[in-house]
Protein backbone atom coordinates (compact mmCIF):
# COMPACT_ATOMS: atom_id res chain seq x y z
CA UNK A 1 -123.36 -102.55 -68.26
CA UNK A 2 -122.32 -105.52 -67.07
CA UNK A 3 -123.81 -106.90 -63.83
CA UNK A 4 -121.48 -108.79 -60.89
CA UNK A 5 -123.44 -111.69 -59.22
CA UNK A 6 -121.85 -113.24 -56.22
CA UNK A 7 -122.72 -116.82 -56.31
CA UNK A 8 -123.00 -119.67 -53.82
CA UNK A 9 -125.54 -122.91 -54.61
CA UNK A 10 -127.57 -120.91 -56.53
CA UNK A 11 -128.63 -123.00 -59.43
CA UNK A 12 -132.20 -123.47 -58.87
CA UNK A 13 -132.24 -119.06 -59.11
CA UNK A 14 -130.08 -118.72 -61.83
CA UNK A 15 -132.37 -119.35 -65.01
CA UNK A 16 -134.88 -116.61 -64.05
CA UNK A 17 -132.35 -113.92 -62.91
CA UNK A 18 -130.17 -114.23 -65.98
CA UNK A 19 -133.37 -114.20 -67.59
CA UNK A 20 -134.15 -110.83 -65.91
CA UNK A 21 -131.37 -108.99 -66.81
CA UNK A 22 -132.40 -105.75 -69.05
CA UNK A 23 -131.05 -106.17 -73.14
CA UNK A 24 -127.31 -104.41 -73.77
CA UNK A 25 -126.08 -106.27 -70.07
CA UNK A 26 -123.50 -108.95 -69.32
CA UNK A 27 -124.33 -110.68 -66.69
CA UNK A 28 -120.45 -111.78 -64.92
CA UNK A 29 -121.67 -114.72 -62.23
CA UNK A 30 -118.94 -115.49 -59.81
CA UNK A 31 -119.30 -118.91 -58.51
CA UNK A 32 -117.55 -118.93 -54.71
CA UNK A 33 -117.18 -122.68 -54.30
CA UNK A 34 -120.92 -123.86 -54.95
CA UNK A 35 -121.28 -127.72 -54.99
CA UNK A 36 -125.05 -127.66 -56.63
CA UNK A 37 -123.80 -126.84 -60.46
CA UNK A 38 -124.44 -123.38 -60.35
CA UNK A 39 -121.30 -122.62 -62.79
CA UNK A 40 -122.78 -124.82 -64.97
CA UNK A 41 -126.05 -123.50 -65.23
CA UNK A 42 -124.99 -119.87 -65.54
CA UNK A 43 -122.65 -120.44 -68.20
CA UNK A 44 -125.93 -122.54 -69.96
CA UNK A 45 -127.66 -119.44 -69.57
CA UNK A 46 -125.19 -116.95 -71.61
CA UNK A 47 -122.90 -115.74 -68.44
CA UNK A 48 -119.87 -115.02 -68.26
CA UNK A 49 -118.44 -117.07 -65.22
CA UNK A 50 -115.48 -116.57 -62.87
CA UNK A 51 -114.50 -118.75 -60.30
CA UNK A 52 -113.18 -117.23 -57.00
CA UNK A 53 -111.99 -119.99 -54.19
CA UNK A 54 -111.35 -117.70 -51.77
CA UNK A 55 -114.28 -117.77 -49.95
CA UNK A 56 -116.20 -114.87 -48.55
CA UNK A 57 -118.96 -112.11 -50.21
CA UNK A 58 -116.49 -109.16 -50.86
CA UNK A 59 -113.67 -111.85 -52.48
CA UNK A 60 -116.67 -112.86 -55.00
CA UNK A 61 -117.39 -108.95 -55.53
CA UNK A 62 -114.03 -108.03 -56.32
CA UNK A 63 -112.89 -111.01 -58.62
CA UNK A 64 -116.70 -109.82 -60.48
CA UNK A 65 -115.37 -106.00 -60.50
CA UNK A 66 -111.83 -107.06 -61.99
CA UNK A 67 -113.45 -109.00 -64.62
CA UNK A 68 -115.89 -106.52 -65.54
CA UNK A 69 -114.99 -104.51 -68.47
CA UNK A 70 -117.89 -101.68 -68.79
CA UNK A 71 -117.20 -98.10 -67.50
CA UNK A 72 -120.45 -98.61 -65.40
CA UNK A 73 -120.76 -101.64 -63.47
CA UNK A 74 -123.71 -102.93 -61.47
CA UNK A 75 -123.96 -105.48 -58.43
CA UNK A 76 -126.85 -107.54 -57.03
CA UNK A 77 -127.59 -110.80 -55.27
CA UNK A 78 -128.08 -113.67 -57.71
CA UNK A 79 -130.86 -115.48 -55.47
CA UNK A 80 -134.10 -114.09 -56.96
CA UNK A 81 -134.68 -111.37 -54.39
CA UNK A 82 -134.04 -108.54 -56.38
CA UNK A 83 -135.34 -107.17 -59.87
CA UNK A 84 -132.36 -106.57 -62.22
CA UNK A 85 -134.69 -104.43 -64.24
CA UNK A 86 -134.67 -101.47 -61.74
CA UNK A 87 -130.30 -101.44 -62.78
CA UNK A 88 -130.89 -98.97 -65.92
CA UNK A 89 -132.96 -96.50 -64.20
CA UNK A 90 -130.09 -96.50 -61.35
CA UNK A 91 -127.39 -96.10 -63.68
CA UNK A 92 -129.18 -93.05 -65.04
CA UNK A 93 -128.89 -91.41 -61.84
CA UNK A 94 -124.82 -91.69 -62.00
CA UNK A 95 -125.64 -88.14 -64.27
CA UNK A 96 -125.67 -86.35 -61.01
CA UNK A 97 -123.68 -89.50 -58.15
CA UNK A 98 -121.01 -91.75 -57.61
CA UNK A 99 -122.97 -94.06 -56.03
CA UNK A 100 -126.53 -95.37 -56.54
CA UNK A 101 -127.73 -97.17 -53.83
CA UNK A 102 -131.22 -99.77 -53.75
CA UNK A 103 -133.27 -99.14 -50.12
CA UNK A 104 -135.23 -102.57 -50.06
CA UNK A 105 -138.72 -102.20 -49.52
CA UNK A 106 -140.16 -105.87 -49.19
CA UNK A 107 -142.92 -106.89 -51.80
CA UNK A 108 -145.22 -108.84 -48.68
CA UNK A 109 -144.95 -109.05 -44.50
CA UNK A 110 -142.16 -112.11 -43.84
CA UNK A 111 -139.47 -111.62 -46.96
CA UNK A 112 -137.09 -109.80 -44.73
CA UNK A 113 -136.15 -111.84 -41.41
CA UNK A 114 -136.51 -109.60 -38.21
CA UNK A 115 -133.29 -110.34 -37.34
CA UNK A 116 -131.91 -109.10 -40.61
CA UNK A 117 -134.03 -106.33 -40.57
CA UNK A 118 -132.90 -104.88 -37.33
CA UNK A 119 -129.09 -105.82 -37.36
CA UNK A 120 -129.54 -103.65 -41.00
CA UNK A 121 -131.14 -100.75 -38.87
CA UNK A 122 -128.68 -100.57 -36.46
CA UNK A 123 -125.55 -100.63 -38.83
CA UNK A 124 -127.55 -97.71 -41.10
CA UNK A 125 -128.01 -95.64 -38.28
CA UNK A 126 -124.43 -95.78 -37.57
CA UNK A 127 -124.08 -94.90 -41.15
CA UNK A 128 -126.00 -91.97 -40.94
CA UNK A 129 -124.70 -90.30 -37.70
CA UNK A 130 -121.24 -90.59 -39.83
CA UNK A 131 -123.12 -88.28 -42.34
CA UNK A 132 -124.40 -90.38 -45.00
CA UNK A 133 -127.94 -90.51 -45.50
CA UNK A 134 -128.80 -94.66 -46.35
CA UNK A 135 -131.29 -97.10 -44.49
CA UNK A 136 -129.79 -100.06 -46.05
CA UNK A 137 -126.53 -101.64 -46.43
CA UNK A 138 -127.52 -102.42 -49.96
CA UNK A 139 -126.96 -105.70 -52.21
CA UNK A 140 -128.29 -103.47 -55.38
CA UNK A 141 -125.88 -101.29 -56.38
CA UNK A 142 -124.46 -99.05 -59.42
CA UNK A 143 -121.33 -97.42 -59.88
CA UNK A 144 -118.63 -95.97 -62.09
CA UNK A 145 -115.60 -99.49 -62.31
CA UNK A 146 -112.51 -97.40 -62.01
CA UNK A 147 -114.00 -95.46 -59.52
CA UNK A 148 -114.35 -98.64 -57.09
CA UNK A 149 -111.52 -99.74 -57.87
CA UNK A 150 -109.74 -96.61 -56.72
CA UNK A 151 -111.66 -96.41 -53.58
CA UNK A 152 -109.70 -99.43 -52.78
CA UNK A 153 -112.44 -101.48 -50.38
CA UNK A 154 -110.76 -104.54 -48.80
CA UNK A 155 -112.96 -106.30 -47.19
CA UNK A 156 -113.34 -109.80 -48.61
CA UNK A 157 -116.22 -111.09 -46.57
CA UNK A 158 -119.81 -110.10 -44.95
CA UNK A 159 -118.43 -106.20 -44.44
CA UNK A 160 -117.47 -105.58 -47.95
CA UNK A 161 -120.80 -103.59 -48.77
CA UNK A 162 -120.38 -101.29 -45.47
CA UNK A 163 -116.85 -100.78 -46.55
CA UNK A 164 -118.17 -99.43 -49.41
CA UNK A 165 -120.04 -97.06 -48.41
CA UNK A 166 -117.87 -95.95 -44.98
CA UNK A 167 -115.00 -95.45 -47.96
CA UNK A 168 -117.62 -93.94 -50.62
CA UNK A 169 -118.67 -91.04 -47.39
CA UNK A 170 -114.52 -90.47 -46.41
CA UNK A 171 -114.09 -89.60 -50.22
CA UNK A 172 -116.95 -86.97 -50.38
CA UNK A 173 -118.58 -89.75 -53.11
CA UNK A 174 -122.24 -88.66 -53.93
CA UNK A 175 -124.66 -91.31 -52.81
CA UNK A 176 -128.15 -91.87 -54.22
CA UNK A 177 -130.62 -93.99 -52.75
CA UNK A 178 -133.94 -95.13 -54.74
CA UNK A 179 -136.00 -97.75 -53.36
CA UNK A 180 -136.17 -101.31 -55.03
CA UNK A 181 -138.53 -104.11 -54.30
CA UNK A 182 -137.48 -106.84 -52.67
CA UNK A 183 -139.32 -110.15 -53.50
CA UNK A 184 -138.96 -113.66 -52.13
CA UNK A 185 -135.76 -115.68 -52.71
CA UNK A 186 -136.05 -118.16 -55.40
CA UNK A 187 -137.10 -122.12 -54.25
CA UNK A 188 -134.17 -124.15 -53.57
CA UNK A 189 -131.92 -121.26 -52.23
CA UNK A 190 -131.22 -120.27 -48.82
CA UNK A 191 -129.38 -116.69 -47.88
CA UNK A 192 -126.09 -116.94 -46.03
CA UNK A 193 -127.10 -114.15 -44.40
CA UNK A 194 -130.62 -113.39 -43.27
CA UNK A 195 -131.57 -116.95 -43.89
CA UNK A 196 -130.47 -118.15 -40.12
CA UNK A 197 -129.48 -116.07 -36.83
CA UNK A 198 -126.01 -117.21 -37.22
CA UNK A 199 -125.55 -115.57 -40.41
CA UNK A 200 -127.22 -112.55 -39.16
CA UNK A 201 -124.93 -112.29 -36.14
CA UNK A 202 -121.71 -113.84 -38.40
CA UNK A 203 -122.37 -110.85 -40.95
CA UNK A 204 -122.79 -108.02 -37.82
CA UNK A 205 -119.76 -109.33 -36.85
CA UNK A 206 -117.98 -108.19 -40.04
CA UNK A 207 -119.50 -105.12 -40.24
CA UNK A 208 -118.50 -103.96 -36.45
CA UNK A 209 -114.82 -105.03 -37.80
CA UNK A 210 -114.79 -102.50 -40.36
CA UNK A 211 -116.73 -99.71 -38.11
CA UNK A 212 -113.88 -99.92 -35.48
């Protein structure tokens, strides 16, 4: 399988997550304009690495997916938070989905921001009254490449993973969720996200774009 990492001044997470990932997987890093030598280190570390300048989350996912080469392809956050060891036993579950989605339970009280924590409750409970069952918009996921690429997601910033999954639910796609641990983010790194207010607010922004 090979294993899309959007990337952003991650270098100080890099060794242990490529590190991580489970024997028979490539990981494909996709630097998005970091200025800390993450390309560098990745490529040190065996990756394969792809540079997108277009900035923005879902512009680093999709120049990942087009490189990726593997009939199954899996996505996750390359900061440390999240155990790329729990990807085979998700891909496994594609026997009966088209989607296999991680619910993030954190590992200890203060590794998920309340901020981040409730705009993610809000947006999922949207999700669900559409019909599809999820609590979290999730940064670990598996899923079939050609299928992805069909379902055509556009989104090239914060509301790429919603996207995904409003699409996924319009085209009947069968969506798994599992629970995955979610750990603290590596020393040195700092989420664009859930790391600040701004990017909290800056993401639920996105994500009301694609809901209207």
């Amino acid at each position: 399988m090979d294993v899309v990492l959007p990337c952003l001044d991650e270098a100080a997470a890099l060794p242990a997550v490529l590190a991580s990932l489970p024997p028979g997987h490539r990981a494909i890093v996709v630097d998005n304009g970091s200025t800390d030598g993450s390309p560098e280190v990745a490529a040190s570390c065996g990756a394969l690495v792809v540079r997108e300048p277009a900035r923005g989350y879902g512009s680093a996912v999709h120049a990942g997916l087009l490189a990726a080469t593997s009939d199954v392809v899996g996505f996750a956050d390359a900061d440390g938070s999240l155990d790329l060891g729990e990807l085979p036993g998700m891909a496994a579950l594609l026997d009966g989905a088209d989607l296999v989605v991680g619910r993030r339970k954190p590992v200890r009280a203060g590794v998920w921001p309340w901020h981040a924590r409730a705009g993610n409750a809000v947006i999922s409970s949207l999700l669900r009254r559409r019909g599809l069952d999820v609590h979290d918009i999730a940064p670990l996921r598996v899923c079939r490449r050609e299928a992805l690429l069909e379902l055509d997601v556009r989104d090239r910033a914060f509301g790429y993973p919603l996207e995904l999954l409003v699409r996924a639910a319009a085209a009947g796609w069968r969506v798994r969720e599992v629970d995955v641990a979610y750990r603290p983010r590596a020393a040195g790194t700092r989420s664009k996200v859930s790391g600040s207010v701004r990017g909290t607010l800056r993401a639920a922004r996105d994500m009301a774009g694609v809901l209207r």
